[in-house]
N, C-alpha and C. Protein backbone atom coordinates (compact mmCIF):
# COMPACT_ATOMS: atom_id res chain seq x y z
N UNK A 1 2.33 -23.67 0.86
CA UNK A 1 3.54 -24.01 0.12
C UNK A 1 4.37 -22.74 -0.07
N UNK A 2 5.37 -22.59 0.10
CA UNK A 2 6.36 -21.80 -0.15
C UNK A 2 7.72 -21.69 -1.20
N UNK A 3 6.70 -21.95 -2.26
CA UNK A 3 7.71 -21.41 -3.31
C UNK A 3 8.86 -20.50 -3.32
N UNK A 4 9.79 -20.75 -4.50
CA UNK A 4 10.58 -19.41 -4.47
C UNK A 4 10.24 -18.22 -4.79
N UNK A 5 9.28 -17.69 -5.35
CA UNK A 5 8.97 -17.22 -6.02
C UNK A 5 8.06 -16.50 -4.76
N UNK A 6 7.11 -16.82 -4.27
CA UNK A 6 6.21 -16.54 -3.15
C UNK A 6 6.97 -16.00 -1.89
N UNK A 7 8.68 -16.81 -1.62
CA UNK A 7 9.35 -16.53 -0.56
C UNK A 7 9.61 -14.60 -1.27
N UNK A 8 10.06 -14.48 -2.77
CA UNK A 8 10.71 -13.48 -3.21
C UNK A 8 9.88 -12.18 -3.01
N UNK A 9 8.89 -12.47 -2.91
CA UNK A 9 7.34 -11.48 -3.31
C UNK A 9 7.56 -10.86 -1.38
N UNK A 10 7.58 -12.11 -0.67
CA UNK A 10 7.45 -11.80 1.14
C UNK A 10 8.75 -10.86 1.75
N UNK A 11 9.75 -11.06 0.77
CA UNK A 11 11.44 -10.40 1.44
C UNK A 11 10.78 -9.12 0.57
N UNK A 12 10.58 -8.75 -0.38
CA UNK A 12 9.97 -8.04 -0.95
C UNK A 12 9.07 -7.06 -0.47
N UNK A 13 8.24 -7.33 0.05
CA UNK A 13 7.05 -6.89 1.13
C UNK A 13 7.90 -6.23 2.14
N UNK A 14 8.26 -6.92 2.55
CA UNK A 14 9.58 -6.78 3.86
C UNK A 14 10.17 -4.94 3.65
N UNK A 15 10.80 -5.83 2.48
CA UNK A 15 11.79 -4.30 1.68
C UNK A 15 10.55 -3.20 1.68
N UNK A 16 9.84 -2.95 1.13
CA UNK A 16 8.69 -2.07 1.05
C UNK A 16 8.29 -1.15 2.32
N UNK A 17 8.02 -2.54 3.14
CA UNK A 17 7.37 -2.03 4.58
C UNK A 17 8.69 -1.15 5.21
N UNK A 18 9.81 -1.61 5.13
CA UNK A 18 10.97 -1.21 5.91
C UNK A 18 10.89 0.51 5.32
N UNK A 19 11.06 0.91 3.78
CA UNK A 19 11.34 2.27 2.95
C UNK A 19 10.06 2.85 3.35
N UNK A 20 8.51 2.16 3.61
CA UNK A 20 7.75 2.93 4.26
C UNK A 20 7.80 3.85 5.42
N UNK A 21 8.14 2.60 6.57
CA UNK A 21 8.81 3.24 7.66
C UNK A 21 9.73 4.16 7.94
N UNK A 22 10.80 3.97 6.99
CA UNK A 22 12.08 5.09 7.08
C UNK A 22 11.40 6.65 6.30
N UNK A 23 10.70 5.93 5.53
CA UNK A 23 9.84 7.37 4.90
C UNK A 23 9.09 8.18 5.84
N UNK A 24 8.02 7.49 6.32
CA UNK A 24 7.28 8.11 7.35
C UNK A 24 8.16 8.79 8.64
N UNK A 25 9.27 8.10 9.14
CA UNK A 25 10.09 8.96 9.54
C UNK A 25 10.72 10.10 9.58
N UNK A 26 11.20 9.77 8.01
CA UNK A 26 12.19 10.72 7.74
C UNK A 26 11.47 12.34 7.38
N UNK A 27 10.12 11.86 7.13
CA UNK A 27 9.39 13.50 6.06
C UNK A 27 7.99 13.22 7.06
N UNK A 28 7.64 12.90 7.80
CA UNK A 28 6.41 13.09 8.34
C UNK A 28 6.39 12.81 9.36
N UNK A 29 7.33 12.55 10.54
CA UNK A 29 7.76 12.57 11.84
C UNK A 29 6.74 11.40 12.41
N UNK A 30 7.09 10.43 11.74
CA UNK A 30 7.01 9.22 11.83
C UNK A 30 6.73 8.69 14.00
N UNK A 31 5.71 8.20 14.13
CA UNK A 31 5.97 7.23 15.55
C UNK A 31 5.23 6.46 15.33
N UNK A 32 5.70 5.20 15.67
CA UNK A 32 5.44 3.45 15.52
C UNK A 32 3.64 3.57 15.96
N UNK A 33 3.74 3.63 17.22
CA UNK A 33 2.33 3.30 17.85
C UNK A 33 1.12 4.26 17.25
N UNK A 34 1.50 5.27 16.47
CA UNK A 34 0.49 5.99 15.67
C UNK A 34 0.28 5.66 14.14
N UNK A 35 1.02 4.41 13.87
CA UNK A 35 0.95 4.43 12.78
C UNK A 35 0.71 2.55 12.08
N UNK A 36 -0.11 2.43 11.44
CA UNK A 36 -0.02 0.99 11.05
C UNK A 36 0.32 0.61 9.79
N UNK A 37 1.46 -0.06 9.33
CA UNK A 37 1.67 0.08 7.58
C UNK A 37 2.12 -1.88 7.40
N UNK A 38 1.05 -2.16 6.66
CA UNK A 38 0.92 -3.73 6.21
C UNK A 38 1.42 -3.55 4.24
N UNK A 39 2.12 -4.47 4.44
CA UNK A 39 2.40 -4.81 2.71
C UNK A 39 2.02 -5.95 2.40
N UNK A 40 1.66 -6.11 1.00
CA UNK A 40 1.06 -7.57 0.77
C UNK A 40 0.94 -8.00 -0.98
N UNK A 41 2.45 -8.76 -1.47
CA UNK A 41 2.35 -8.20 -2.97
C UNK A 41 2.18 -6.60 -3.51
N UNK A 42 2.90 -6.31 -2.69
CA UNK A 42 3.53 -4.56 -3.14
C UNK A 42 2.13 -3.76 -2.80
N UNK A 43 1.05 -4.22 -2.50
CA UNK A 43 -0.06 -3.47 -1.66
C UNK A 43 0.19 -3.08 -0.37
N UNK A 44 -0.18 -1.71 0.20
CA UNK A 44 0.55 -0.76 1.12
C UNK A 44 -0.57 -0.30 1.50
N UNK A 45 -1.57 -1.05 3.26
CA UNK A 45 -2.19 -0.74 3.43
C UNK A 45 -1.53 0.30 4.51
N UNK A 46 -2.14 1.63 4.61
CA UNK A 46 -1.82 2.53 5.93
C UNK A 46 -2.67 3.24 6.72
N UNK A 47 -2.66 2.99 8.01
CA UNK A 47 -3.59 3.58 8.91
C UNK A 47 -2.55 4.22 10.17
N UNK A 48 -3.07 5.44 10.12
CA UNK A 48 -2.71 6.74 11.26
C UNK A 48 -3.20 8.15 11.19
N UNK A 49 -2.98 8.65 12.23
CA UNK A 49 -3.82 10.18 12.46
C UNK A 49 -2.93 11.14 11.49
N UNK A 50 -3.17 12.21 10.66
CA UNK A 50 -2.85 13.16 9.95
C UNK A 50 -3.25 14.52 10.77
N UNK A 51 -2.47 15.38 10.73
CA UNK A 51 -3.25 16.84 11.01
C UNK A 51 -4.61 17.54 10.18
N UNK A 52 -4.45 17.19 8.66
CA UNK A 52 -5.41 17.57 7.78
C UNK A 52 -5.16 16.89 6.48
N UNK A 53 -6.21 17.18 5.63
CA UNK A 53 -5.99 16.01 4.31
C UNK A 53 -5.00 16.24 3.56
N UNK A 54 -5.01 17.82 3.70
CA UNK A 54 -3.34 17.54 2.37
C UNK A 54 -2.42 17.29 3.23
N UNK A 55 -2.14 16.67 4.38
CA UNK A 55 -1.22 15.81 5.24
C UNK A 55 -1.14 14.04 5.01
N UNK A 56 -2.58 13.84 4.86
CA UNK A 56 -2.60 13.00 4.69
C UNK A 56 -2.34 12.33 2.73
N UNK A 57 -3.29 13.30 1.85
CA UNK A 57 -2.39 12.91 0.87
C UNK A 57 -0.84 13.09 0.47
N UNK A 58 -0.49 14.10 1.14
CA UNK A 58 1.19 13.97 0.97
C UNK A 58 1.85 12.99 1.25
N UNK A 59 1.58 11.95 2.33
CA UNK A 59 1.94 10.82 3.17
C UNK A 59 1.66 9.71 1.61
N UNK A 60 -0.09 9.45 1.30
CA UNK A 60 -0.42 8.46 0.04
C UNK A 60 0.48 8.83 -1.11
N UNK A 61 0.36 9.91 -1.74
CA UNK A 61 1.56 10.36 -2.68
C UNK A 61 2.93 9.68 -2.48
N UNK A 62 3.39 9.96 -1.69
CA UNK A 62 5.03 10.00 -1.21
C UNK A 62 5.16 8.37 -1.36
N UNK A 63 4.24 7.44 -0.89
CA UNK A 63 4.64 5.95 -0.25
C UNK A 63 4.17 5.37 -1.69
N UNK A 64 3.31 5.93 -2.61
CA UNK A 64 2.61 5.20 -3.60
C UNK A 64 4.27 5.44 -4.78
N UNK A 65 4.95 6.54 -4.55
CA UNK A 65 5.86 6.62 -5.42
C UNK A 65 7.39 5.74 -4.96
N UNK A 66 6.77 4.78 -3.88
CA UNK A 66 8.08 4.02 -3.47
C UNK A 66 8.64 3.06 -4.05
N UNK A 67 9.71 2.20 -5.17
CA UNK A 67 9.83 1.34 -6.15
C UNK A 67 9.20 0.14 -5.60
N UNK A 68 8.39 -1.01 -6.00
CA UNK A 68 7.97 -1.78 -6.01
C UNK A 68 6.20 -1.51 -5.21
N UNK A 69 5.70 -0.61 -5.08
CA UNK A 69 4.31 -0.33 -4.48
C UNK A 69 3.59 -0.27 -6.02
N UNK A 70 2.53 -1.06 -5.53
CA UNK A 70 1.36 -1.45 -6.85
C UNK A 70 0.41 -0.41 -6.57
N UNK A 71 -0.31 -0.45 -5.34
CA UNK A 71 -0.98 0.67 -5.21
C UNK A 71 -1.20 1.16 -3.52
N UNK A 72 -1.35 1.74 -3.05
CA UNK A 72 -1.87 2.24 -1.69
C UNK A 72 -3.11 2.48 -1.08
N UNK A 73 -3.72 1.28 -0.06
CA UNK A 73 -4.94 1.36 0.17
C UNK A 73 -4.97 2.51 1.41
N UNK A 74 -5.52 3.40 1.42
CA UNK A 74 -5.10 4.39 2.50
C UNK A 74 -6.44 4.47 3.42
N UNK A 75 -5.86 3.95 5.02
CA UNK A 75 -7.08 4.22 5.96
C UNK A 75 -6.06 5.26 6.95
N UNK A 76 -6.03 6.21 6.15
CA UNK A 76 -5.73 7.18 7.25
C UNK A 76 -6.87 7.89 7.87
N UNK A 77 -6.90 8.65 8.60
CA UNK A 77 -7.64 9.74 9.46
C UNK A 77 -7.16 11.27 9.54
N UNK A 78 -7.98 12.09 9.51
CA UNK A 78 -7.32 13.47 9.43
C UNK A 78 -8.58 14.24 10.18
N UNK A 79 -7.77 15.28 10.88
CA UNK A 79 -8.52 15.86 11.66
C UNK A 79 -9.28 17.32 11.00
N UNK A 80 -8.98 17.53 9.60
CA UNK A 80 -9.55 18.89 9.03
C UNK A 80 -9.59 18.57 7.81
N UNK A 81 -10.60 18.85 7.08
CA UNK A 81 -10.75 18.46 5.49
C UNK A 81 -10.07 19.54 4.77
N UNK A 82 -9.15 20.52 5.38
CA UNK A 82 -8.45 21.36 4.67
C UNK A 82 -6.79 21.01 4.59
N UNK A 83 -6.57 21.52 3.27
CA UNK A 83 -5.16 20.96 3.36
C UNK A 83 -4.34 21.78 3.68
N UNK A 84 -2.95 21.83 4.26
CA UNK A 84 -2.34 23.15 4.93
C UNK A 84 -2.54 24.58 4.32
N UNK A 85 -2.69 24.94 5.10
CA UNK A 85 -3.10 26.19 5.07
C UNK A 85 -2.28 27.80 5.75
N UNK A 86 -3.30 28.86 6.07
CA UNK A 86 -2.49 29.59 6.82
C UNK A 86 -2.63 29.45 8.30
N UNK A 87 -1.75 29.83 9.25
CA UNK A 87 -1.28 29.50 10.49
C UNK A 87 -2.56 30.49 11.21
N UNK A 88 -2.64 29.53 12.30
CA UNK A 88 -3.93 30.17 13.64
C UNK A 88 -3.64 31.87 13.57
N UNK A 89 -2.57 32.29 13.55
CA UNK A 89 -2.25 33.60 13.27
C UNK A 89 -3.28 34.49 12.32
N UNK A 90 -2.93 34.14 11.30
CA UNK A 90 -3.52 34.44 10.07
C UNK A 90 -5.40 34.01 9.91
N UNK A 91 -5.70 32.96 10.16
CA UNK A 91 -6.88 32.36 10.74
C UNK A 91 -7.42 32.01 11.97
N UNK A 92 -7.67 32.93 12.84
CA UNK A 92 -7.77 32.80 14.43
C UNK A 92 -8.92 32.23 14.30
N UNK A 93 -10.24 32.25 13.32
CA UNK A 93 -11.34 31.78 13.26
C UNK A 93 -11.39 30.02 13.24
N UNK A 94 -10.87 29.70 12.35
CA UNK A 94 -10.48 28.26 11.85
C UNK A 94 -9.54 27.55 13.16
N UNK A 95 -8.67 28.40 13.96
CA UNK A 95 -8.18 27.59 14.95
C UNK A 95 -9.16 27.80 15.69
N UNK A 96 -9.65 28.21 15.84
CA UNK A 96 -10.73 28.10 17.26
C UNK A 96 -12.00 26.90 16.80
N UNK A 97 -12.23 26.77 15.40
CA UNK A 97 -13.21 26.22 15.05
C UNK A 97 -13.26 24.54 15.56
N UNK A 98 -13.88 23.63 16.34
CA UNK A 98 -13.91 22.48 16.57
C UNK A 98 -14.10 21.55 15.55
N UNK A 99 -13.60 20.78 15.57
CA UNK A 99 -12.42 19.74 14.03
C UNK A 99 -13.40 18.12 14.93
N UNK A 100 -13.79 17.41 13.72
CA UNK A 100 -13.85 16.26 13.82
C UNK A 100 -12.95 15.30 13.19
N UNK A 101 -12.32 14.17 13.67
CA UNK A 101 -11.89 13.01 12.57
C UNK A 101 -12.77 12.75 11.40
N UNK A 102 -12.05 12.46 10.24
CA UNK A 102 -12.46 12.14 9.10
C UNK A 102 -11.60 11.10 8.52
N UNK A 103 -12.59 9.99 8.10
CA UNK A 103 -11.87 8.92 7.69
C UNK A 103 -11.68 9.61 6.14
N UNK A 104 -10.03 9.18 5.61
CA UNK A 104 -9.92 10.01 4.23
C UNK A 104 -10.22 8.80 3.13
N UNK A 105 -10.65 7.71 3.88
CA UNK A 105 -11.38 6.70 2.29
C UNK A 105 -12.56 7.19 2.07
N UNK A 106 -13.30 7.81 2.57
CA UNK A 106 -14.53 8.12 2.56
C UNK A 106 -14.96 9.73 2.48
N UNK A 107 -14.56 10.18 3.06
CA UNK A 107 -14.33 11.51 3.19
C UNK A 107 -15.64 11.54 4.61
N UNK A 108 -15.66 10.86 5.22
CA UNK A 108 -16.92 11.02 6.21
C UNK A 108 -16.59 11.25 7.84
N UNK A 109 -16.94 12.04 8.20
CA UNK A 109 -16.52 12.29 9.60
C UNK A 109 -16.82 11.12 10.80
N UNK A 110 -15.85 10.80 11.69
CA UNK A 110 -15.78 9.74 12.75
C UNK A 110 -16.29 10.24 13.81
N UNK A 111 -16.70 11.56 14.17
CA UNK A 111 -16.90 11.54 15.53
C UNK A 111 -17.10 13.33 16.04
């Protein structure tokens, strides 16, 4: 059944998903096929690759502060449990160091 009320909640969703997208664009160089963002009653599930976790919480932060988001279920992935940091320059050790995925709901490495 499709109430009015139920239709209002779905254009709604709509609106959400759309300011997600333009967000992820606009501040995190946003591309479609790397990125999956579902709304559902102002729930904002998101799944895509991050460089490192404070990449990836900057992304949960940013979308959780979007008007009408209830909360943000975040299945992102990040490739370093460190959050930006200093440049391979400065840390030649750490760039050389081999990086696994880490799912950031869990904090547990993928692979």
């Amino acid at each position: 059944m499709n109430t009015p009320i139920v239709h209002s909640l779905k254009r709604r969703d709509e609106e959400i998903r759309a300011e997600v997208h333009a967000l992820l664009a606009d501040r995190f160089g946003y591309i479609p096929q790397c990125w999956t963002v579902g709304v559902r009653d102002g729930v904002v599930s998101l799944r895509g690759d991050r460089p490192s976790r404070g990449d990836a919480l900057a992304v949960r932060t940013c979308v959780h502060q979007i008007d009408g988001v209830v909360s943000v279920e975040d299945r992102q992935t990040y490739a370093t449990d460190q959050a930006p940091g200093p440049s391979a320059r400065e840390a030649p050790q750490a760039a050389q160091a081999p990086q696994a995925r880490v799912d950031a709901r869990r904090g547990r490495s993928l692979g």
